[in-house]
C-alpha atoms as a PDB file:
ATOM      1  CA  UNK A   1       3.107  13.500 -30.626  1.00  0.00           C
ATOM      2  CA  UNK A   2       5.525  16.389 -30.525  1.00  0.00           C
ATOM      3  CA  UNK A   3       6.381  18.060 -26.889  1.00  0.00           C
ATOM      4  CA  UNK A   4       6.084  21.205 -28.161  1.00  0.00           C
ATOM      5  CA  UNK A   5       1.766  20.782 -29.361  1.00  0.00           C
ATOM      6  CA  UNK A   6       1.449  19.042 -26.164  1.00  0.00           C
ATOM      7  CA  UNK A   7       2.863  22.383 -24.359  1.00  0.00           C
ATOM      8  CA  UNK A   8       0.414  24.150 -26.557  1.00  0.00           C
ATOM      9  CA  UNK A   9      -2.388  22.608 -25.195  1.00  0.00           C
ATOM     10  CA  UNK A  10      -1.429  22.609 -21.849  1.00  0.00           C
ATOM     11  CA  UNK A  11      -0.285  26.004 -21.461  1.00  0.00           C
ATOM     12  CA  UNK A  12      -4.295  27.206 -21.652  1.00  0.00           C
ATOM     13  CA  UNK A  13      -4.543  26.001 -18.352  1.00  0.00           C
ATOM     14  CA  UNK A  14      -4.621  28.574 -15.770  1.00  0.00           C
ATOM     15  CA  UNK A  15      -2.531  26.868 -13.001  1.00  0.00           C
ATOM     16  CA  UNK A  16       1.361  26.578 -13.432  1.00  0.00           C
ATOM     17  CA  UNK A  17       1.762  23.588 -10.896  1.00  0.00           C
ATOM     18  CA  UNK A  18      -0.409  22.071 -13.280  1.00  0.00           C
ATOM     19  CA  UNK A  19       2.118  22.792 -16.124  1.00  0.00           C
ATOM     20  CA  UNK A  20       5.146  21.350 -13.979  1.00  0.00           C
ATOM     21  CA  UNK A  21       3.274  18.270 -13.294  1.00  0.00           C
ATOM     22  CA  UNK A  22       2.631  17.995 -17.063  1.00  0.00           C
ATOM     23  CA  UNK A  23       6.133  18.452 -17.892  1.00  0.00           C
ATOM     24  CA  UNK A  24       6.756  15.167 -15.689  1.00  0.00           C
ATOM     25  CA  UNK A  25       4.183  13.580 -17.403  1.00  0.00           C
ATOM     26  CA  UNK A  26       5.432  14.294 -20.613  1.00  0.00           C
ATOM     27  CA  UNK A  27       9.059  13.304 -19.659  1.00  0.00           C
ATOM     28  CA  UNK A  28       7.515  10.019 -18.114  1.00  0.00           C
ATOM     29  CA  UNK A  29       5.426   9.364 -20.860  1.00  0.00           C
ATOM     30  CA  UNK A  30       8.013   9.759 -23.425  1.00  0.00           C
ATOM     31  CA  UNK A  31      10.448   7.458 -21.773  1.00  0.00           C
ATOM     32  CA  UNK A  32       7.798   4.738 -21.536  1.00  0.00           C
ATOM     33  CA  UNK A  33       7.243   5.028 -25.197  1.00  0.00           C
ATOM     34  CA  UNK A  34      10.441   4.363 -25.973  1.00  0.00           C
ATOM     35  CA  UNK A  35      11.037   1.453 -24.055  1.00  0.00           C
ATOM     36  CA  UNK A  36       7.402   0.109 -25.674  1.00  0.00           C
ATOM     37  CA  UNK A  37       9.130   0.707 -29.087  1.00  0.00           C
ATOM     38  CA  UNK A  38      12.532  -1.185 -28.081  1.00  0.00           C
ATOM     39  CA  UNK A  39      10.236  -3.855 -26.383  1.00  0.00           C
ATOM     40  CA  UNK A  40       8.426  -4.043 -29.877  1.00  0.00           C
ATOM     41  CA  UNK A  41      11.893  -3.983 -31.972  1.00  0.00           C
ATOM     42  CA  UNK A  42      12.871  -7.087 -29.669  1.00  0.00           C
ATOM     43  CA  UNK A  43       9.684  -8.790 -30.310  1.00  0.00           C
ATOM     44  CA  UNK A  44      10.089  -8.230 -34.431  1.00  0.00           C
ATOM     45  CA  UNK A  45      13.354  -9.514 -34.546  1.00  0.00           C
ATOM     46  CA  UNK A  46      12.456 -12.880 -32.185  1.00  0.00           C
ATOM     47  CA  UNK A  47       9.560 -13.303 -34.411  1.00  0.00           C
ATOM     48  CA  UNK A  48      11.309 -12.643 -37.941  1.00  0.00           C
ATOM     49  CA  UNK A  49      14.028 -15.577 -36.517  1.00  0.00           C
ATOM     50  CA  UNK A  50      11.542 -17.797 -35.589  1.00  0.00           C
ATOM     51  CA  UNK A  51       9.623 -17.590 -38.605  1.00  0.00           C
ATOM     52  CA  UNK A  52      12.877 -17.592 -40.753  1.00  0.00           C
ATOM     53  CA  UNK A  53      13.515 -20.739 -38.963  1.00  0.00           C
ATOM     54  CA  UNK A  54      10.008 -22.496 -39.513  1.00  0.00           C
ATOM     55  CA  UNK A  55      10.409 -21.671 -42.797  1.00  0.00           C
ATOM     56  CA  UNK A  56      13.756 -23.751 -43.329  1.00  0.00           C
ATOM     57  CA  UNK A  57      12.723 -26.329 -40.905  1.00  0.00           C
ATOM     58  CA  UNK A  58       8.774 -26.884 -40.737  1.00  0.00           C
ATOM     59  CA  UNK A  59       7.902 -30.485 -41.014  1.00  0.00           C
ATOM     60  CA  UNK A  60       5.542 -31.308 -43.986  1.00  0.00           C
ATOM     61  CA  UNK A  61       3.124 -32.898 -41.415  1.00  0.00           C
ATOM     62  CA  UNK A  62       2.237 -31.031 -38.650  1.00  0.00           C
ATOM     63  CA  UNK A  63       3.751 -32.645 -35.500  1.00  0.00           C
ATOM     64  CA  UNK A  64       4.640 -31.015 -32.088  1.00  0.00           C
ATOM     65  CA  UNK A  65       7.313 -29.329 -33.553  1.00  0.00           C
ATOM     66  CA  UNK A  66       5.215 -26.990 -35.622  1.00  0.00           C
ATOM     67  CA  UNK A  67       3.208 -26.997 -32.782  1.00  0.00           C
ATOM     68  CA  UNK A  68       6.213 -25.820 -30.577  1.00  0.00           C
ATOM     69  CA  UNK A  69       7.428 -22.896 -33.154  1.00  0.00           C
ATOM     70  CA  UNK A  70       3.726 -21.858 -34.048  1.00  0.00           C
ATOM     71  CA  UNK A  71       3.182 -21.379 -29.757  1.00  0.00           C
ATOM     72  CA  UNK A  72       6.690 -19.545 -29.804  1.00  0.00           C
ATOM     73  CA  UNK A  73       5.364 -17.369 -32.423  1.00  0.00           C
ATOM     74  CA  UNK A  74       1.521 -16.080 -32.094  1.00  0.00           C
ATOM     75  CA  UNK A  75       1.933 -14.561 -28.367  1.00  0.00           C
ATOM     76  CA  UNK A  76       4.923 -12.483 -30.011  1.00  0.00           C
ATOM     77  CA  UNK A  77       2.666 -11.302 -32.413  1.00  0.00           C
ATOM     78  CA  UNK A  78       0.072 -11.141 -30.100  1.00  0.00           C
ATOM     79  CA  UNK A  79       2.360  -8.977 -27.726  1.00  0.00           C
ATOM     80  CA  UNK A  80       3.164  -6.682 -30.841  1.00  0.00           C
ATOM     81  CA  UNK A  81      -0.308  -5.918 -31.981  1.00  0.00           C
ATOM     82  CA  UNK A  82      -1.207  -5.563 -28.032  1.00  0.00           C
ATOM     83  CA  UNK A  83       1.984  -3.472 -27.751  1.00  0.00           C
ATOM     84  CA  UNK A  84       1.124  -1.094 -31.213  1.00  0.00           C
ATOM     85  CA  UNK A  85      -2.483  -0.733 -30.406  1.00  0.00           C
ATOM     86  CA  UNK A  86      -1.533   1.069 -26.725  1.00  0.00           C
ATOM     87  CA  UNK A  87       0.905   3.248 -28.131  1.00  0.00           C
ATOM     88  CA  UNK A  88      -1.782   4.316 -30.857  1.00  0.00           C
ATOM     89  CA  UNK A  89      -4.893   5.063 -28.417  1.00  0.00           C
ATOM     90  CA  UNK A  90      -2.472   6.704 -25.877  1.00  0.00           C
ATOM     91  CA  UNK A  91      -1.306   8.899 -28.913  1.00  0.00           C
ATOM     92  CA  UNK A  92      -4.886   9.669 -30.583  1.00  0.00           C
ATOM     93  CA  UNK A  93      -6.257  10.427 -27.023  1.00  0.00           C
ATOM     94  CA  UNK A  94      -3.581  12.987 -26.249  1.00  0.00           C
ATOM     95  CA  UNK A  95      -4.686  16.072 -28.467  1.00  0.00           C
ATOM     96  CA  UNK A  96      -8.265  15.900 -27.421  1.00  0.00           C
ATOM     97  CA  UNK A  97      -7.758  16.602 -23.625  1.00  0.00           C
ATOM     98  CA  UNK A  98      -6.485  19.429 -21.258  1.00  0.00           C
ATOM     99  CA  UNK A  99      -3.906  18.271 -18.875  1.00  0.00           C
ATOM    100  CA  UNK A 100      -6.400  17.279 -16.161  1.00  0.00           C
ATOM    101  CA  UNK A 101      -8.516  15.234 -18.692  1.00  0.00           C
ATOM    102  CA  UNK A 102      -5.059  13.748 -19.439  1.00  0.00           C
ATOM    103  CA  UNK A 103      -3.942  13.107 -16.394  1.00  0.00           C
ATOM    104  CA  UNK A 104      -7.209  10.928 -15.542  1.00  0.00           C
ATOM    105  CA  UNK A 105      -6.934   9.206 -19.008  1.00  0.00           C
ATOM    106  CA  UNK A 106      -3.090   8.282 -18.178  1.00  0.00           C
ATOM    107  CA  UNK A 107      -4.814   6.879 -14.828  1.00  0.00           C
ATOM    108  CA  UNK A 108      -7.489   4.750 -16.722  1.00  0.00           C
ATOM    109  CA  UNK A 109      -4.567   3.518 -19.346  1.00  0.00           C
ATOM    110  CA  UNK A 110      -2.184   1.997 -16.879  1.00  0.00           C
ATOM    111  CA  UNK A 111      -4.727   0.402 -15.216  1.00  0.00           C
ATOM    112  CA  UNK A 112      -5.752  -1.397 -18.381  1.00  0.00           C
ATOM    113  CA  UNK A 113      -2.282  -1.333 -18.542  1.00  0.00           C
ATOM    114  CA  UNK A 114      -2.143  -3.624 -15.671  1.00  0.00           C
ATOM    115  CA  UNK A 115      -4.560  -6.278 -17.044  1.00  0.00           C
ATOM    116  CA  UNK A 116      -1.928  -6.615 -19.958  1.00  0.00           C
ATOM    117  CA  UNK A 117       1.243  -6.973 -17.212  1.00  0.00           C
ATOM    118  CA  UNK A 118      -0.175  -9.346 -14.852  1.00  0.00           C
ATOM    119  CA  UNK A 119      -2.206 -11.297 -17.217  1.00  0.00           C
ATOM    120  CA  UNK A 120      -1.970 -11.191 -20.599  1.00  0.00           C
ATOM    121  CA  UNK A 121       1.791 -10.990 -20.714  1.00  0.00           C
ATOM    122  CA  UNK A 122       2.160 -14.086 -17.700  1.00  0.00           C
ATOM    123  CA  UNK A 123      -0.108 -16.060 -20.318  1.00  0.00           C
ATOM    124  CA  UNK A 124       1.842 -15.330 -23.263  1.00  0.00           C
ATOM    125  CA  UNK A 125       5.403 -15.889 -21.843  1.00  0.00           C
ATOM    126  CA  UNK A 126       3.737 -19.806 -20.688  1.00  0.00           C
ATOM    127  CA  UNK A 127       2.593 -20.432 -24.047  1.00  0.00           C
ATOM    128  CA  UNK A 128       6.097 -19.493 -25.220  1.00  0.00           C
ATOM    129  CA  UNK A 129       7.894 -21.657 -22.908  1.00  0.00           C
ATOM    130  CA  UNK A 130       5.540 -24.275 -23.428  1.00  0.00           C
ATOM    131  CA  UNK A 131       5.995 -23.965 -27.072  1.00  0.00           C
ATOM    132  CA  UNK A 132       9.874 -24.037 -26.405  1.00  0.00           C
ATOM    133  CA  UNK A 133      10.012 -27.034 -24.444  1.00  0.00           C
ATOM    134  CA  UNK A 134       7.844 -29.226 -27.056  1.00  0.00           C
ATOM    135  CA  UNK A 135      11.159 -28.547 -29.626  1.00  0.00           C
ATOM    136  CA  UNK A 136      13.766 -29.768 -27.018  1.00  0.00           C
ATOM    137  CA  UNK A 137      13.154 -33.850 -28.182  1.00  0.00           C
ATOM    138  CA  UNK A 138      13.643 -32.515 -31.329  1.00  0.00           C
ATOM    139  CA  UNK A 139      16.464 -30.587 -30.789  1.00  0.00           C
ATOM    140  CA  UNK A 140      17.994 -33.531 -29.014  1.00  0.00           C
ATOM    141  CA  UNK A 141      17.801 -35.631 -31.962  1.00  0.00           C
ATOM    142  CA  UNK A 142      19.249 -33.639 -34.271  1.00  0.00           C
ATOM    143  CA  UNK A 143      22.194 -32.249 -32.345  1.00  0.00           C
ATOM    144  CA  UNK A 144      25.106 -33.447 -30.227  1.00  0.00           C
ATOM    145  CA  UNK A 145      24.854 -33.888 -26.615  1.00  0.00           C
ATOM    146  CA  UNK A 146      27.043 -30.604 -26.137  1.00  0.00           C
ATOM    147  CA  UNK A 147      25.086 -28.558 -28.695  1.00  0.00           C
ATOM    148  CA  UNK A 148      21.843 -29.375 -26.964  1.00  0.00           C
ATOM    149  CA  UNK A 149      23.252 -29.012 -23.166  1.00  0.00           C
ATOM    150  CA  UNK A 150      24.160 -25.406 -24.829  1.00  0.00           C
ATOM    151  CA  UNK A 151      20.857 -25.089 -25.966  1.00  0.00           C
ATOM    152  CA  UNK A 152      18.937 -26.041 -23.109  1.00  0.00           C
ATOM    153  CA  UNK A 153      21.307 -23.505 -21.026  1.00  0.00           C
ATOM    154  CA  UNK A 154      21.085 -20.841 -22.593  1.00  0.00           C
ATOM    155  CA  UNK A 155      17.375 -21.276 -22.989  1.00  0.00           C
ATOM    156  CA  UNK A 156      16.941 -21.204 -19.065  1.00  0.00           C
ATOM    157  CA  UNK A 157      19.104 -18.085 -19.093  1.00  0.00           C
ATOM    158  CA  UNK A 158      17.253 -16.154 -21.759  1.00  0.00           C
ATOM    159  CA  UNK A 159      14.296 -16.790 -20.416  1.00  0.00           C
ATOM    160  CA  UNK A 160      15.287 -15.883 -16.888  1.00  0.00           C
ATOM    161  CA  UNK A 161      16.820 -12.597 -18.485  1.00  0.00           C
ATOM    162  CA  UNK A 162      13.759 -12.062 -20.228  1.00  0.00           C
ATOM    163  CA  UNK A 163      11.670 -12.859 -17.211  1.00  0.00           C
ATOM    164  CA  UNK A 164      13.698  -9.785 -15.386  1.00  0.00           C
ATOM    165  CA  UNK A 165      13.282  -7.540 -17.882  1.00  0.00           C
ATOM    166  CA  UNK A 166       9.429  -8.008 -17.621  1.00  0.00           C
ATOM    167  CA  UNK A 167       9.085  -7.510 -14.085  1.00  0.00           C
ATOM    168  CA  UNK A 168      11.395  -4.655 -14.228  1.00  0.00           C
ATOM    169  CA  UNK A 169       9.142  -3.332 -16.792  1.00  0.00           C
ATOM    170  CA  UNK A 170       5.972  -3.973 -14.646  1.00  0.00           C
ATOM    171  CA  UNK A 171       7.276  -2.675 -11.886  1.00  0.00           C
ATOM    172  CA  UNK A 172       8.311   1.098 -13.544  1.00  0.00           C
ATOM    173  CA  UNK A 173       4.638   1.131 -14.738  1.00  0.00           C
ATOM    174  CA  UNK A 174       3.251   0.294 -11.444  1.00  0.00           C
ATOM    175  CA  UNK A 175       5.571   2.795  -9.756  1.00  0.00           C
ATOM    176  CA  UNK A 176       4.327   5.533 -12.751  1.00  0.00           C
ATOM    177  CA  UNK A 177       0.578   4.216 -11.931  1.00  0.00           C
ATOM    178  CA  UNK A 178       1.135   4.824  -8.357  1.00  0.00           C
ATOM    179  CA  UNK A 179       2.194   8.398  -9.235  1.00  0.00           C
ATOM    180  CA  UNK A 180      -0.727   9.373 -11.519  1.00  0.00           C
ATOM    181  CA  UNK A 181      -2.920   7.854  -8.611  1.00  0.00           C
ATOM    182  CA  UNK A 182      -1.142   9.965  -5.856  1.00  0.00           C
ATOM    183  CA  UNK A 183      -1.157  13.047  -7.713  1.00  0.00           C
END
């Protein structure tokens, strides 16, 4: 949705504060999308490796290993199609609505919004890890002892960086929630 239709629409309302408030809703809202779109870039790339890599290394028998890499990859696809399907009912439900309308459909999105940050994504990171940690014995039998030690750090780091990211994530949203609910 362009900035300039949604000025369009907004600027038949009769109050300006109203307009300056939309402005910062607009600038909010745009920012947001963006980092859903980065958020879904970094999702498509973990899931194109991960499938690259059960494709090369899926056992012929299904085994906890294909169990592991299929529970790494359906809450990443999961998150995606969750992820797309916000952007595109925020987006539809823009043109219809006044900037008051707006305003109390922004409210009613981030706190569906919230269902998706404190439960949904909690319950897809677990299955992740989980799905992680049932490759390690495999990983340990196929690599050296310094390979895996590598691998096992660096999984507790990404996942600790990617544990940051999603708080920090949650948090801006709560913080813009609070907003919309203040104002």
């Amino acid at each position: 949705m362009e900035n300039n239709t949604l000025n369009q629409l907004w600027n038949n309302n009769e109050n300006n504060s109203n307009l300056l408030q939309a402005e910062a809703i607009i600038k909010k809202a745009k920012s947001q999308r963006k980092r859903q779109y980065i958020g879904i870039i970094v999702l498509s790339i973990t899931v194109i490796i991960l499938v690259v890599y059960a494709t090369l290394f899926f056992p012929k028998n299904f085994n906890n290993f294909s169990l592991g890499l299929l529970l790494m990859i359906v809450p990443l696809v999961f998150r995606i199609g969750l992820e797309w399907l916000s952007i595109y009912k925020k987006q539809s439900k823009i043109t219809e609505m006044n900037s008051k309308l707006f305003h109390s459909y922004l409210k009613r999105f981030y706190k569906l919004r919230k269902v998706v940050n404190y439960i949904i994504t909690p319950l897809c990171f677990g299955i992740y890890v989980y799905g992680l940690t049932l490759l390690f014995p495999y990983f340990k039998n196929e690599f050296s002892e310094g390979f895996y030690t590598y691998l096992i750090i660096s999984a507790i780091v990404s996942l600790v960086v990617i544990a940051a990211i999603i708080v920090n994530a949650t948090i801006k949203e709560e913080k813009f929630y609070q907003n919309l609910s203040n104002s």
